[in-house]
PDB file of N, CA and C in Angstrom:
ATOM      1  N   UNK A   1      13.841  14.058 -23.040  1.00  0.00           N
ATOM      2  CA  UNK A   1      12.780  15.030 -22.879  1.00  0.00           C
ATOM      3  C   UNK A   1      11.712  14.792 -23.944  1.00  0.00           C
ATOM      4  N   UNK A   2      10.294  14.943 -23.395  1.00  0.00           N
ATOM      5  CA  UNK A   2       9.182  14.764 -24.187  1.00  0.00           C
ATOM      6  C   UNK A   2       9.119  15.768 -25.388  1.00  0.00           C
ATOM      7  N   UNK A   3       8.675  15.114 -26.542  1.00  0.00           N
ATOM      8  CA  UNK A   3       8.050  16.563 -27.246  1.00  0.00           C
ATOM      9  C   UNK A   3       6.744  16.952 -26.958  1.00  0.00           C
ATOM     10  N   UNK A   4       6.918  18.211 -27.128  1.00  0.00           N
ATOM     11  CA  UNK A   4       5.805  18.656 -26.719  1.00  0.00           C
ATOM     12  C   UNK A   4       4.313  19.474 -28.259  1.00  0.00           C
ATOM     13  N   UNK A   5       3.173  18.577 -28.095  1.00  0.00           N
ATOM     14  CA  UNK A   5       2.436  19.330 -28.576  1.00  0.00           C
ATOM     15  C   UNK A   5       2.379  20.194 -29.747  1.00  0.00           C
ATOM     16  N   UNK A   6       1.733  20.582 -30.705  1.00  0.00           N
ATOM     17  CA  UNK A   6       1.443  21.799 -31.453  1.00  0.00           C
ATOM     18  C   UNK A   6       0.395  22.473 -30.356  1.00  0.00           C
ATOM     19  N   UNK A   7      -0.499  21.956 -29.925  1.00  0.00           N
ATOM     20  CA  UNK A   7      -1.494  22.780 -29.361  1.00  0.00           C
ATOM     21  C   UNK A   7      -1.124  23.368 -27.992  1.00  0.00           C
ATOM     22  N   UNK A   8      -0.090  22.756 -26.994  1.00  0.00           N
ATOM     23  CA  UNK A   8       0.790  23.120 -25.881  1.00  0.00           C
ATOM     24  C   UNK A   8       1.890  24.410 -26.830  1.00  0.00           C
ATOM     25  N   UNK A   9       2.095  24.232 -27.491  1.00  0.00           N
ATOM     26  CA  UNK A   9       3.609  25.415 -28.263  1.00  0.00           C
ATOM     27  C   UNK A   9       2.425  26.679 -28.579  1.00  0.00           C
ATOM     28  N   UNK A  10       1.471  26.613 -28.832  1.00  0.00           N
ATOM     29  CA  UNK A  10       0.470  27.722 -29.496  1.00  0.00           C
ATOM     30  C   UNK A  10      -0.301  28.272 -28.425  1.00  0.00           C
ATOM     31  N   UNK A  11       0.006  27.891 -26.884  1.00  0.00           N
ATOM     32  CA  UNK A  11      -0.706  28.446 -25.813  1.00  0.00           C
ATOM     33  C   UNK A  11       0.092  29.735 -25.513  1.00  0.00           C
ATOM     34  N   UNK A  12      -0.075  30.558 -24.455  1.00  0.00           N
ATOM     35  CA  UNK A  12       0.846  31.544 -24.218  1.00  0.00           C
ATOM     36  C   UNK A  12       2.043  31.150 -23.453  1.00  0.00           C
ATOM     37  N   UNK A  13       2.622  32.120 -22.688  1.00  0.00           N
ATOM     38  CA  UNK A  13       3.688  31.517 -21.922  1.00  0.00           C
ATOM     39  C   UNK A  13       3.560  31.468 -20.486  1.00  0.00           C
ATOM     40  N   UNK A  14       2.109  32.495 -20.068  1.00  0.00           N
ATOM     41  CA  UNK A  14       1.858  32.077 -18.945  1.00  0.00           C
ATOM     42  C   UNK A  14       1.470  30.921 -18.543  1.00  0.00           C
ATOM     43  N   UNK A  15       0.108  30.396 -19.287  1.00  0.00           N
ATOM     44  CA  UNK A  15      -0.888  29.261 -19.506  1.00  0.00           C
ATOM     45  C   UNK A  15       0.690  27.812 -19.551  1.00  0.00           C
ATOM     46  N   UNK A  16       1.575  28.003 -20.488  1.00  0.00           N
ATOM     47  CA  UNK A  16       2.525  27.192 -20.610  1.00  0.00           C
ATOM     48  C   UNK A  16       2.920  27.185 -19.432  1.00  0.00           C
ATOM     49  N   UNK A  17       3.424  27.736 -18.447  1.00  0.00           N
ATOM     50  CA  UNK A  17       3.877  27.724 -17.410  1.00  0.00           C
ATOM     51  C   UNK A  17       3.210  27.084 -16.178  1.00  0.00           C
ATOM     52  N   UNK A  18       1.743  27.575 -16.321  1.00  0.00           N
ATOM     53  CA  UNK A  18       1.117  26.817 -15.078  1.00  0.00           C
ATOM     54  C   UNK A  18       1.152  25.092 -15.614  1.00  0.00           C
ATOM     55  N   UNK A  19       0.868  24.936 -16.473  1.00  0.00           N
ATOM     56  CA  UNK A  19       0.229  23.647 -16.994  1.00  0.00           C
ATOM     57  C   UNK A  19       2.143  23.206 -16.460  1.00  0.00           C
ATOM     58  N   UNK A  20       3.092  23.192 -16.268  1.00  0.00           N
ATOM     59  CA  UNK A  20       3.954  22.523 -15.946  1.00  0.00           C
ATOM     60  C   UNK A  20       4.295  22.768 -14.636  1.00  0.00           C
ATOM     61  N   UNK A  21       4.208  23.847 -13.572  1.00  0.00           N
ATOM     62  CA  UNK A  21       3.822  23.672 -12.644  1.00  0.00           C
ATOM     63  C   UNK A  21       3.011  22.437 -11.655  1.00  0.00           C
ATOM     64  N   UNK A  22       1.568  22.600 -12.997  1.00  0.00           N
ATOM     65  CA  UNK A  22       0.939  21.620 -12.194  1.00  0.00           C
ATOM     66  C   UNK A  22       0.953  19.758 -12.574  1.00  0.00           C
ATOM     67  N   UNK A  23       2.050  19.882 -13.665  1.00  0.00           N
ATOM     68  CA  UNK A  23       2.260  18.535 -14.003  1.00  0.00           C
ATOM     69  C   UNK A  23       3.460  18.229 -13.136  1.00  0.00           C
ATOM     70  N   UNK A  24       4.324  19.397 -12.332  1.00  0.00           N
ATOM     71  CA  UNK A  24       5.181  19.173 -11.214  1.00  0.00           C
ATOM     72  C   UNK A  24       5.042  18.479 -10.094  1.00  0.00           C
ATOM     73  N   UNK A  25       3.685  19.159  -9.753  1.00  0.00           N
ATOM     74  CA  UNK A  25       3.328  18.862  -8.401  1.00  0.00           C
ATOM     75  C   UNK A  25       2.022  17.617  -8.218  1.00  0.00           C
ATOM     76  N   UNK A  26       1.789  17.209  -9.263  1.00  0.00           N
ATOM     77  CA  UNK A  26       1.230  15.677  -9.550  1.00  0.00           C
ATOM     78  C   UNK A  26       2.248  14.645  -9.515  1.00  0.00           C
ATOM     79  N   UNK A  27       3.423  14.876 -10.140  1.00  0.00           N
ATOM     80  CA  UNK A  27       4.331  14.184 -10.077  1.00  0.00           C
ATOM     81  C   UNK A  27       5.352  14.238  -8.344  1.00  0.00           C
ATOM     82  N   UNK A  28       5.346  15.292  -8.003  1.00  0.00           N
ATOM     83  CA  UNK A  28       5.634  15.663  -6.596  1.00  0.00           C
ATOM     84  C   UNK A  28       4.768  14.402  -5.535  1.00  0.00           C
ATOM     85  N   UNK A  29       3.545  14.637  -5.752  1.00  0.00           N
ATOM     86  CA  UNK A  29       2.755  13.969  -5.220  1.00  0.00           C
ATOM     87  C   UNK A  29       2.481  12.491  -5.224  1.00  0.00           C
ATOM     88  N   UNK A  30       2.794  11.888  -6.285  1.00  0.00           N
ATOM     89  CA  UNK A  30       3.062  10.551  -6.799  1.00  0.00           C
ATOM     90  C   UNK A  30       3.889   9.404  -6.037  1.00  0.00           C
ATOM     91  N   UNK A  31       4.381  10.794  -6.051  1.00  0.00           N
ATOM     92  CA  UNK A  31       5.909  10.078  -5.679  1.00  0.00           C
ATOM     93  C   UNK A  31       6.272   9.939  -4.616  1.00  0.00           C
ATOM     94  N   UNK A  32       5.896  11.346  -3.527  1.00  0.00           N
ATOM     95  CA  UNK A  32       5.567  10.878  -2.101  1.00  0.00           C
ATOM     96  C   UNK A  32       4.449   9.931  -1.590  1.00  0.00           C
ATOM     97  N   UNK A  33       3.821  10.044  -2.405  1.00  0.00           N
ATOM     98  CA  UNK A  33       2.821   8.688  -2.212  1.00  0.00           C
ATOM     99  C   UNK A  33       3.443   7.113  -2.185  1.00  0.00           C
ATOM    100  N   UNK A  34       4.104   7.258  -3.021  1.00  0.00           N
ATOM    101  CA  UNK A  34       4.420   5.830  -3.341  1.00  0.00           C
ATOM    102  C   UNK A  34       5.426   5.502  -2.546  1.00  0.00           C
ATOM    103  N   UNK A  35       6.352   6.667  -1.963  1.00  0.00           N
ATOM    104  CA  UNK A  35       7.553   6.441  -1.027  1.00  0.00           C
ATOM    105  C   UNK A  35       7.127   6.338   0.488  1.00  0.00           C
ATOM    106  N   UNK A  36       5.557   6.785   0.421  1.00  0.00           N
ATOM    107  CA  UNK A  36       4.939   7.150   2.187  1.00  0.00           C
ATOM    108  C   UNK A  36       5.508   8.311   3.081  1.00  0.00           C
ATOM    109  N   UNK A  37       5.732   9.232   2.134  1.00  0.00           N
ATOM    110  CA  UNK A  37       6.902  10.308   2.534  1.00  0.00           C
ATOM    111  C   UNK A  37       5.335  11.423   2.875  1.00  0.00           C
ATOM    112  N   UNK A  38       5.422  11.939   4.023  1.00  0.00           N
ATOM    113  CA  UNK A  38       4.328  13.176   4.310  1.00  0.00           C
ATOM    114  C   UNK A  38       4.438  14.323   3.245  1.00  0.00           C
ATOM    115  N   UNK A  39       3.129  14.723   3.343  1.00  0.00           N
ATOM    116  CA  UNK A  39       2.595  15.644   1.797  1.00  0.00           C
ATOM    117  C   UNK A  39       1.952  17.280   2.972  1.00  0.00           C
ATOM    118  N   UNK A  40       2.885  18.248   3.114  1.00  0.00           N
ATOM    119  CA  UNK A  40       2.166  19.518   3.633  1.00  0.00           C
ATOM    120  C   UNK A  40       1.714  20.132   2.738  1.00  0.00           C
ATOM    121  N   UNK A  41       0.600  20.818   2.969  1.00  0.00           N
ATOM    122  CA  UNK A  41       0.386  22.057   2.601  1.00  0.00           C
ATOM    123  C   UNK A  41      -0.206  23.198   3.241  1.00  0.00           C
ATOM    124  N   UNK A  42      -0.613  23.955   2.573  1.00  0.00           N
ATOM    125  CA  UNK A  42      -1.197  25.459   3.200  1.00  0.00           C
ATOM    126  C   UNK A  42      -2.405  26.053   3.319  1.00  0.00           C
ATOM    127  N   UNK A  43      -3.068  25.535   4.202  1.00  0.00           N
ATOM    128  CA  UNK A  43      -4.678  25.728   4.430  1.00  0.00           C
ATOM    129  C   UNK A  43      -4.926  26.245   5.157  1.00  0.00           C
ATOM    130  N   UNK A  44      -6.008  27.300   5.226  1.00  0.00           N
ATOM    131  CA  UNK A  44      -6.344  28.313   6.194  1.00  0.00           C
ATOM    132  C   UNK A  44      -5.621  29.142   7.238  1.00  0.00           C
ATOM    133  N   UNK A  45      -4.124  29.647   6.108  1.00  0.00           N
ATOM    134  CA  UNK A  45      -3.620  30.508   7.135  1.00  0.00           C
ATOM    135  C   UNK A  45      -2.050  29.369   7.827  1.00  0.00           C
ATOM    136  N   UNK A  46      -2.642  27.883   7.446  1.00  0.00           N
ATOM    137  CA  UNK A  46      -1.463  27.308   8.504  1.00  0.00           C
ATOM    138  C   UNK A  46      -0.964  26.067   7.703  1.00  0.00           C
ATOM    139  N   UNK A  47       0.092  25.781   7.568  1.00  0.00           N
ATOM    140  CA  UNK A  47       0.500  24.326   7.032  1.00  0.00           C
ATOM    141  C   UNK A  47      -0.061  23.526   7.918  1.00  0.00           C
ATOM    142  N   UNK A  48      -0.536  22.186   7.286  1.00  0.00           N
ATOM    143  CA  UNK A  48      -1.301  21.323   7.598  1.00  0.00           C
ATOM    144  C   UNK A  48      -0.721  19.579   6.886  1.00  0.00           C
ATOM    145  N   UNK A  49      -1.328  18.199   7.391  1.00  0.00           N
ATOM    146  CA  UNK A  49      -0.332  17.136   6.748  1.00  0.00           C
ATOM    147  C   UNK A  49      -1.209  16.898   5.758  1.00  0.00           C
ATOM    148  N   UNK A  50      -1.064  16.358   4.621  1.00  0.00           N
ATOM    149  CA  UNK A  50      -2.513  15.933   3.783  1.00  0.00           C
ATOM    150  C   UNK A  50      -2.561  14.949   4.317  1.00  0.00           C
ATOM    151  N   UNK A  51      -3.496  13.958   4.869  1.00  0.00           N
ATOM    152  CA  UNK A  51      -3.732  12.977   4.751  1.00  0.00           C
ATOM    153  C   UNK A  51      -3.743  11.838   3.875  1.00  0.00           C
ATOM    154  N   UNK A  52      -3.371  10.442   4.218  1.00  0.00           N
ATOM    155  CA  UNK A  52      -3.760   9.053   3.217  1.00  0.00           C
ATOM    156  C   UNK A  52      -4.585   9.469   2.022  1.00  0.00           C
ATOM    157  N   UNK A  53      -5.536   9.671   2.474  1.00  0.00           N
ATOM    158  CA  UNK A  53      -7.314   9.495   2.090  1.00  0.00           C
ATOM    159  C   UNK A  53      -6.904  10.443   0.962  1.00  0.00           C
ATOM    160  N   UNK A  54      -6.815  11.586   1.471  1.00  0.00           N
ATOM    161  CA  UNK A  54      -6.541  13.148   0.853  1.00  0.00           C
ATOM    162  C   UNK A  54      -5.595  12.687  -0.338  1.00  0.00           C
ATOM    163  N   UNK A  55      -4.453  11.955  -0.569  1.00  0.00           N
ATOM    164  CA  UNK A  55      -3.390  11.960  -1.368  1.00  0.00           C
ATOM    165  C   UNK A  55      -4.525  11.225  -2.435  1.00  0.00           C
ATOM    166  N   UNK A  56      -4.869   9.903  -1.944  1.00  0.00           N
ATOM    167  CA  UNK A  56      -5.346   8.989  -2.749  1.00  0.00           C
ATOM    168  C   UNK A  56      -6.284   9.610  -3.907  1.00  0.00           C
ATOM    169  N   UNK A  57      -7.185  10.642  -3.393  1.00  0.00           N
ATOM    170  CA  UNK A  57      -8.265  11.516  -3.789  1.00  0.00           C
ATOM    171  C   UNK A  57      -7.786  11.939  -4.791  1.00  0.00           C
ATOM    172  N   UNK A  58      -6.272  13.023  -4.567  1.00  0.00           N
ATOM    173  CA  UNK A  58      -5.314  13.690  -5.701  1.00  0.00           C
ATOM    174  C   UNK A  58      -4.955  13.049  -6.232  1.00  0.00           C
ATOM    175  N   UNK A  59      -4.420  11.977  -6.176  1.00  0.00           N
ATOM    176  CA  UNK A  59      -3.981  10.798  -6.913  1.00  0.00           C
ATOM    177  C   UNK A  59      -5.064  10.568  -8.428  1.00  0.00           C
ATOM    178  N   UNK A  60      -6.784  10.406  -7.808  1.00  0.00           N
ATOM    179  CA  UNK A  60      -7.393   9.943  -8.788  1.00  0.00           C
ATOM    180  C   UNK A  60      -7.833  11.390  -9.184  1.00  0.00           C
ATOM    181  N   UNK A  61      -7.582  12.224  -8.455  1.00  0.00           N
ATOM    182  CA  UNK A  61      -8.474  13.442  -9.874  1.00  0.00           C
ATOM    183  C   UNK A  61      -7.304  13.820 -10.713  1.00  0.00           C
ATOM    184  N   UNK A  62      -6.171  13.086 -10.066  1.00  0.00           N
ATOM    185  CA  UNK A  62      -5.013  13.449 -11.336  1.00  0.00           C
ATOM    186  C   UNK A  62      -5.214  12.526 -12.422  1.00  0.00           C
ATOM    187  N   UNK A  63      -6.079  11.541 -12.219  1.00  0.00           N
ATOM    188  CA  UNK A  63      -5.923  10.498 -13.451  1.00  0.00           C
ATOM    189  C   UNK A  63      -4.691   9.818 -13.357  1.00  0.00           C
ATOM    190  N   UNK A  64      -4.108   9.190 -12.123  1.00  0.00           N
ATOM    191  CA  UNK A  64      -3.495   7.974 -12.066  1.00  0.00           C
ATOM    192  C   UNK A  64      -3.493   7.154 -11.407  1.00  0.00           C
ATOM    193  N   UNK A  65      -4.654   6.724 -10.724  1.00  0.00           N
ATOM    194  CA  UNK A  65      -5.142   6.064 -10.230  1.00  0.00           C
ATOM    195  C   UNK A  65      -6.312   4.624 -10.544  1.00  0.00           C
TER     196      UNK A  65
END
């Protein structure tokens, strides 16, 4: 397990919480990417597939791309 931060330990515990949430679901995403495994989610009321294009996009605004 990573250590983590002085400036991550001095956030609250909500703020702590999302920020690993969303380092979850980057990694969630990664990974179905790389396996070609379909990516749903929940848009307007209805699950929907993300698309190629769409992953690749998340991919680079995650900064690993």
């Amino acid at each position: 397990m990573r250590r983590l931060s002085k400036r991550i330990l001095s956030l609250p515990p909500e703020k702590r919480a999302e920020l690993a949430l969303q380092a979850a679901v980057r990694k969630v995403i990664e990974g179905n990417v790389e396996r070609g495994i379909p990516i749903y989610a929940w848009r307007g009321g209805r699950v929907v597939n993300v698309l190629p294009e769409m992953r690749r996009k998340l991919r680079r605004k995650a900064g690993r791309d």
